[in-house]
C-alpha atoms as a PDB file:
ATOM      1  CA  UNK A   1      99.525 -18.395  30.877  1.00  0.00           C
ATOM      2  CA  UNK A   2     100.635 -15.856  28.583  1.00  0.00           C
ATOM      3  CA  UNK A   3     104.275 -17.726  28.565  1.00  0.00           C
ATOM      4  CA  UNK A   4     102.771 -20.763  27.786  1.00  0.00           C
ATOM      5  CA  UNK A   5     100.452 -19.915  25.261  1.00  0.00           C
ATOM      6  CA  UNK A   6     104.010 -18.326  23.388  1.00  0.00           C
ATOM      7  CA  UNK A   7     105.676 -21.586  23.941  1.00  0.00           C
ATOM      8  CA  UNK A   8     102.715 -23.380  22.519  1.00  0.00           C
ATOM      9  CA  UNK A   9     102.592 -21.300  19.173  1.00  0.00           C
ATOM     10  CA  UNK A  10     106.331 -21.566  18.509  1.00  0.00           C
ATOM     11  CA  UNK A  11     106.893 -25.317  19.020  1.00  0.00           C
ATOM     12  CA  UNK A  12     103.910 -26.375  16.812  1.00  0.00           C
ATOM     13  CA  UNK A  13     105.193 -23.967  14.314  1.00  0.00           C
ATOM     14  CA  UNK A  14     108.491 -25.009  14.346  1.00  0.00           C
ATOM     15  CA  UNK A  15     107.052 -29.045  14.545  1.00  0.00           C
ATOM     16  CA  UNK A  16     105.434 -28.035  11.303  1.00  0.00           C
ATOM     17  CA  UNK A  17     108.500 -26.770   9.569  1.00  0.00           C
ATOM     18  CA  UNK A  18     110.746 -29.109  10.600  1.00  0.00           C
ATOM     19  CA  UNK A  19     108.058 -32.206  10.328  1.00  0.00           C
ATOM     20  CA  UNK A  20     106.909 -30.584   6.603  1.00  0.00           C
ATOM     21  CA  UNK A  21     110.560 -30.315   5.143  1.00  0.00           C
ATOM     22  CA  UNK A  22     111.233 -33.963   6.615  1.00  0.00           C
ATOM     23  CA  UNK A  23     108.396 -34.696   4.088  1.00  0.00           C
ATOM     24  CA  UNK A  24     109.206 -32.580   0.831  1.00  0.00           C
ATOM     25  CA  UNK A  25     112.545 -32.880   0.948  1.00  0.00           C
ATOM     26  CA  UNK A  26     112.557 -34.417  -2.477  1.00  0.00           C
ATOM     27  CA  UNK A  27     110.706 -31.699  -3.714  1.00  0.00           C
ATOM     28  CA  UNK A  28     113.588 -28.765  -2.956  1.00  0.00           C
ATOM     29  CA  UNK A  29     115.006 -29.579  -6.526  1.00  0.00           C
ATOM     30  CA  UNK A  30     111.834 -28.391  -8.496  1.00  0.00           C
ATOM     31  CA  UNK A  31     111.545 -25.893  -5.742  1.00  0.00           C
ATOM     32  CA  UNK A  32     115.001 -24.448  -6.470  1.00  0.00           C
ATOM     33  CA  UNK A  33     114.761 -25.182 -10.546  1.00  0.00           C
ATOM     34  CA  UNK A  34     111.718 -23.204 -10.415  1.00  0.00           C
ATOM     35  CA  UNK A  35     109.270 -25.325 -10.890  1.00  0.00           C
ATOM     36  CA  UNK A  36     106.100 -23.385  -9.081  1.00  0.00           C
ATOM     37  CA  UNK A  37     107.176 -19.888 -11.026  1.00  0.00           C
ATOM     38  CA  UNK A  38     104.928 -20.762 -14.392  1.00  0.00           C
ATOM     39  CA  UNK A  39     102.340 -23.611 -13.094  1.00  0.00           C
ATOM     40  CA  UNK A  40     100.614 -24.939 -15.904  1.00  0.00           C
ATOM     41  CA  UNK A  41      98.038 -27.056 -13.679  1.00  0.00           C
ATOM     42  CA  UNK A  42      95.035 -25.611 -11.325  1.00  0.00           C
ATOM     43  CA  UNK A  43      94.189 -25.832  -7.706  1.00  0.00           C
ATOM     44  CA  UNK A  44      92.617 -29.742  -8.312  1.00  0.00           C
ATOM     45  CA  UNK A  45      95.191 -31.026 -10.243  1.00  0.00           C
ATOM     46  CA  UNK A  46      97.333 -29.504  -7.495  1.00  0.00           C
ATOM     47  CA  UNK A  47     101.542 -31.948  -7.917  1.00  0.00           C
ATOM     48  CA  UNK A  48     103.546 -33.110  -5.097  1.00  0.00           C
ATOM     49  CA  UNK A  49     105.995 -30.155  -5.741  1.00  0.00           C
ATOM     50  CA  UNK A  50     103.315 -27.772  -4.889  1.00  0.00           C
ATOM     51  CA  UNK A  51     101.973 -29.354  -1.724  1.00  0.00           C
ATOM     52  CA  UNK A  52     105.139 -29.918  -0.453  1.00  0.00           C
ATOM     53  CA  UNK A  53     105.521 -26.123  -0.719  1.00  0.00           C
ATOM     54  CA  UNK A  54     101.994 -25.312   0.781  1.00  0.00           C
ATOM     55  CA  UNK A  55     103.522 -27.812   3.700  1.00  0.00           C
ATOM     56  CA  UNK A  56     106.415 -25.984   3.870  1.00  0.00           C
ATOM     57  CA  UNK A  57     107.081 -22.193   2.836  1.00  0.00           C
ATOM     58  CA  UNK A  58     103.858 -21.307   2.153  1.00  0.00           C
ATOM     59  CA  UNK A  59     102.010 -22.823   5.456  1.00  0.00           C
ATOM     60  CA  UNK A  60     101.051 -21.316   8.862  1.00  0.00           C
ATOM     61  CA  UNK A  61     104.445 -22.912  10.487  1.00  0.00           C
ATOM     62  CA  UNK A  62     106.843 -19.327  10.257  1.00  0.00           C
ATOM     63  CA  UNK A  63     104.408 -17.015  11.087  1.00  0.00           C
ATOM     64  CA  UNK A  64     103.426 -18.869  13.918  1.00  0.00           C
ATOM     65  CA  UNK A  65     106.898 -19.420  15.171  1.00  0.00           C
ATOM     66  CA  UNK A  66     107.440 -15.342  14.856  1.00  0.00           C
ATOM     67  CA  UNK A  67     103.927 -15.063  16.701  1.00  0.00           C
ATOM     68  CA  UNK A  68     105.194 -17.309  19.564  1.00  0.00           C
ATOM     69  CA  UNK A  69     108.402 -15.419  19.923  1.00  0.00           C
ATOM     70  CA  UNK A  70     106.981 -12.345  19.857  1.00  0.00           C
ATOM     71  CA  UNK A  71     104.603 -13.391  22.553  1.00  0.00           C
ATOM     72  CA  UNK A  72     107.553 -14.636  24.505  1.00  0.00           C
ATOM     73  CA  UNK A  73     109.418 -11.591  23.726  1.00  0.00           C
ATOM     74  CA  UNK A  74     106.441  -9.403  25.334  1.00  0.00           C
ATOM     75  CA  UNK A  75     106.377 -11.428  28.101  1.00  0.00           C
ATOM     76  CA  UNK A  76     110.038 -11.283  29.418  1.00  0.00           C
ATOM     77  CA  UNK A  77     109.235  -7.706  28.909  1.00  0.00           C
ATOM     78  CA  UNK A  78     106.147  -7.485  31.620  1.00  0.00           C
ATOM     79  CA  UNK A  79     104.395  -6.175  28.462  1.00  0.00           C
ATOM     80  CA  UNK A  80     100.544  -7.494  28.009  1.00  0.00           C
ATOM     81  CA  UNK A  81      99.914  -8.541  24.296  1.00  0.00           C
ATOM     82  CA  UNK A  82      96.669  -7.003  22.992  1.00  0.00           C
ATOM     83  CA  UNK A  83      94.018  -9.431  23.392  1.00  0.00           C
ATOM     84  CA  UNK A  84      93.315  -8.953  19.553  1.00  0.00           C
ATOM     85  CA  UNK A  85      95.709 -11.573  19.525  1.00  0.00           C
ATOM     86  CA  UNK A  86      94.237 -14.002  21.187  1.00  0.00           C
ATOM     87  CA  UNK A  87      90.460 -13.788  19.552  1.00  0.00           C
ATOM     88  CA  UNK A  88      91.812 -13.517  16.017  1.00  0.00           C
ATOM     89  CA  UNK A  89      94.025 -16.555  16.198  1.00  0.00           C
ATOM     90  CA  UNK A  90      91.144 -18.488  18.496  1.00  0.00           C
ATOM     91  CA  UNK A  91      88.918 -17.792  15.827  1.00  0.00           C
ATOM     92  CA  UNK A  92      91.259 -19.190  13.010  1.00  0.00           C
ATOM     93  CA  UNK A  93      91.810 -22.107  14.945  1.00  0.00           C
ATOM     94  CA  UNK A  94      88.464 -22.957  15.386  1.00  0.00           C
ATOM     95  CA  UNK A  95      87.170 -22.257  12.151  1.00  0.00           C
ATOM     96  CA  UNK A  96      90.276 -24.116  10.611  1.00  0.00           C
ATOM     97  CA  UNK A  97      89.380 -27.098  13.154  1.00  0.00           C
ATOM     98  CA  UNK A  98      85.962 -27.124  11.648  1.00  0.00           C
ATOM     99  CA  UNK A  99      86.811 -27.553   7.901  1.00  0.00           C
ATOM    100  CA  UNK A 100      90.326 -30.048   8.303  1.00  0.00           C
ATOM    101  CA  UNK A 101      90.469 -32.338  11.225  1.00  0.00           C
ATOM    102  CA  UNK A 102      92.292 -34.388  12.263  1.00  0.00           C
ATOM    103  CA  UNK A 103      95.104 -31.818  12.585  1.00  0.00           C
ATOM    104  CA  UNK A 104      96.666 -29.512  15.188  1.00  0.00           C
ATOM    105  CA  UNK A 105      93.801 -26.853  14.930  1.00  0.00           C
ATOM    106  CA  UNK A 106      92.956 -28.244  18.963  1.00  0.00           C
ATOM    107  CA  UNK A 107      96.385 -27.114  20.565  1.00  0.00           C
ATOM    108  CA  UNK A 108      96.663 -23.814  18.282  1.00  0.00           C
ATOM    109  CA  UNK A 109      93.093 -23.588  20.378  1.00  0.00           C
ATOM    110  CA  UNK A 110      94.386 -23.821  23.669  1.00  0.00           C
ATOM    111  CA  UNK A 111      97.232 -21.819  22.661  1.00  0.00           C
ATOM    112  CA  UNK A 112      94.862 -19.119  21.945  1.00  0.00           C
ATOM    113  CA  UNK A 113      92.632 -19.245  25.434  1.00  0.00           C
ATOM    114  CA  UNK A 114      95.871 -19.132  27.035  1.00  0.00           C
ATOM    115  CA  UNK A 115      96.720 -16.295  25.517  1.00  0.00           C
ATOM    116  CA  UNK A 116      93.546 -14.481  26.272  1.00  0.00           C
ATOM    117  CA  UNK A 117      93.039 -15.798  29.765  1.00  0.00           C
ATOM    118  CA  UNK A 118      96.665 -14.603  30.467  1.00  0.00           C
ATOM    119  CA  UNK A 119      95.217 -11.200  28.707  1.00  0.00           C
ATOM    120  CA  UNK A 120      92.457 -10.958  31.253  1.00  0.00           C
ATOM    121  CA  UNK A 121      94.396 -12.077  34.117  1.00  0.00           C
ATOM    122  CA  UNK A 122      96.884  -9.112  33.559  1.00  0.00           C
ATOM    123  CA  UNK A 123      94.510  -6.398  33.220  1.00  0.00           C
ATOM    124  CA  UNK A 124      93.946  -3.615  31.082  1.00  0.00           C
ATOM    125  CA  UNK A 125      96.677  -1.220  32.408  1.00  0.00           C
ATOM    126  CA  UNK A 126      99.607  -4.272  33.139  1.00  0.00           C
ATOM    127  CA  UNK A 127     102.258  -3.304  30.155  1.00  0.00           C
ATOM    128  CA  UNK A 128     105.295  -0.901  31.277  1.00  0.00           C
ATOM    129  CA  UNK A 129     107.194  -0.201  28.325  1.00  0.00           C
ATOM    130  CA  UNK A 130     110.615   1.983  28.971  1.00  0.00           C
ATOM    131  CA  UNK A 131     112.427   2.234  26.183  1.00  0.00           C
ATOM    132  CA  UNK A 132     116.167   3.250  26.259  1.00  0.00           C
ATOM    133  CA  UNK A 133     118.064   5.721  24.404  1.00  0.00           C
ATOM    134  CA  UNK A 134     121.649   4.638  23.144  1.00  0.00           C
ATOM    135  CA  UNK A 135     123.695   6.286  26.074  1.00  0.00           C
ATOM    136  CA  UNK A 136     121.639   3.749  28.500  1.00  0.00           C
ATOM    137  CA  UNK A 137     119.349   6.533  29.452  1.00  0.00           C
ATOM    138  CA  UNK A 138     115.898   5.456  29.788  1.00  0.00           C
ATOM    139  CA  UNK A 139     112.962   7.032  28.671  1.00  0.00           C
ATOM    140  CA  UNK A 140     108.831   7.051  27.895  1.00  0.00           C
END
């Protein structure tokens, strides 16, 4: 569960990226001239330029991709994530879900009970964590 729930956060992040640049492609050239550094509009008034980089850059796609890898990266490991995790990103989802649909929010969902439910399944005392020194040596 936990694997999947990793896999699930770092394909719909990188869907995101790669579907938002498709998108706002034509927008790299203000991007790169500058254009967002001295905005002379508000939030309502909000140009393509800047929603393209809300799409893009500034949007949940990267952090969830680094979230889903460092699930995955826990899990090759035999190492639990905290179930933190699980009820903070749930909770985004949902409350996300609630205000903007229809979007993704659903799958970031079930990425999230995954998570936990894997979290649960796996105990409270499941994560071994050796770390080696650089001779190869291991250690607590």
């Amino acid at each position: 569960m936990i694997k999947w729930a990793g896999w699930i956060f770092t394909v719909l992040g990188a869907c995101h990226l790669v579907l938002g640049f498709a998108l706002t492609a034509s927008h790299a050239g203000a991007w790169a001239g500058g254009a967002l550094w001295t905005p002379d509009f508000t939030i309502a008034e909000m140009p393509p330029s800047m929603g393209g980089y809300w799409m893009t850059f500034g949007s949940f796609g990267l952090p969830m991709v680094a979230l889903g890898l460092t699930v995955l990266w826990l899990e090759r490991r035999s190492i639990t994530p905290p179930a933190f995790i699980a009820w903070a990103v749930g909770a985004w989802s949902v409350l996300a879900g609630l205000v903007f649909e229809p979007a993704p929010w659903i799958v970031v969902t079930a990425g999230a009970v995954l998570l936990w439910a894997g979290v649960r399944k796996a105990g409270p005392y499941s994560a071994t964590v050796v770390n080696s020194d650089s001779q190869g040596g291991p250690h607590v």
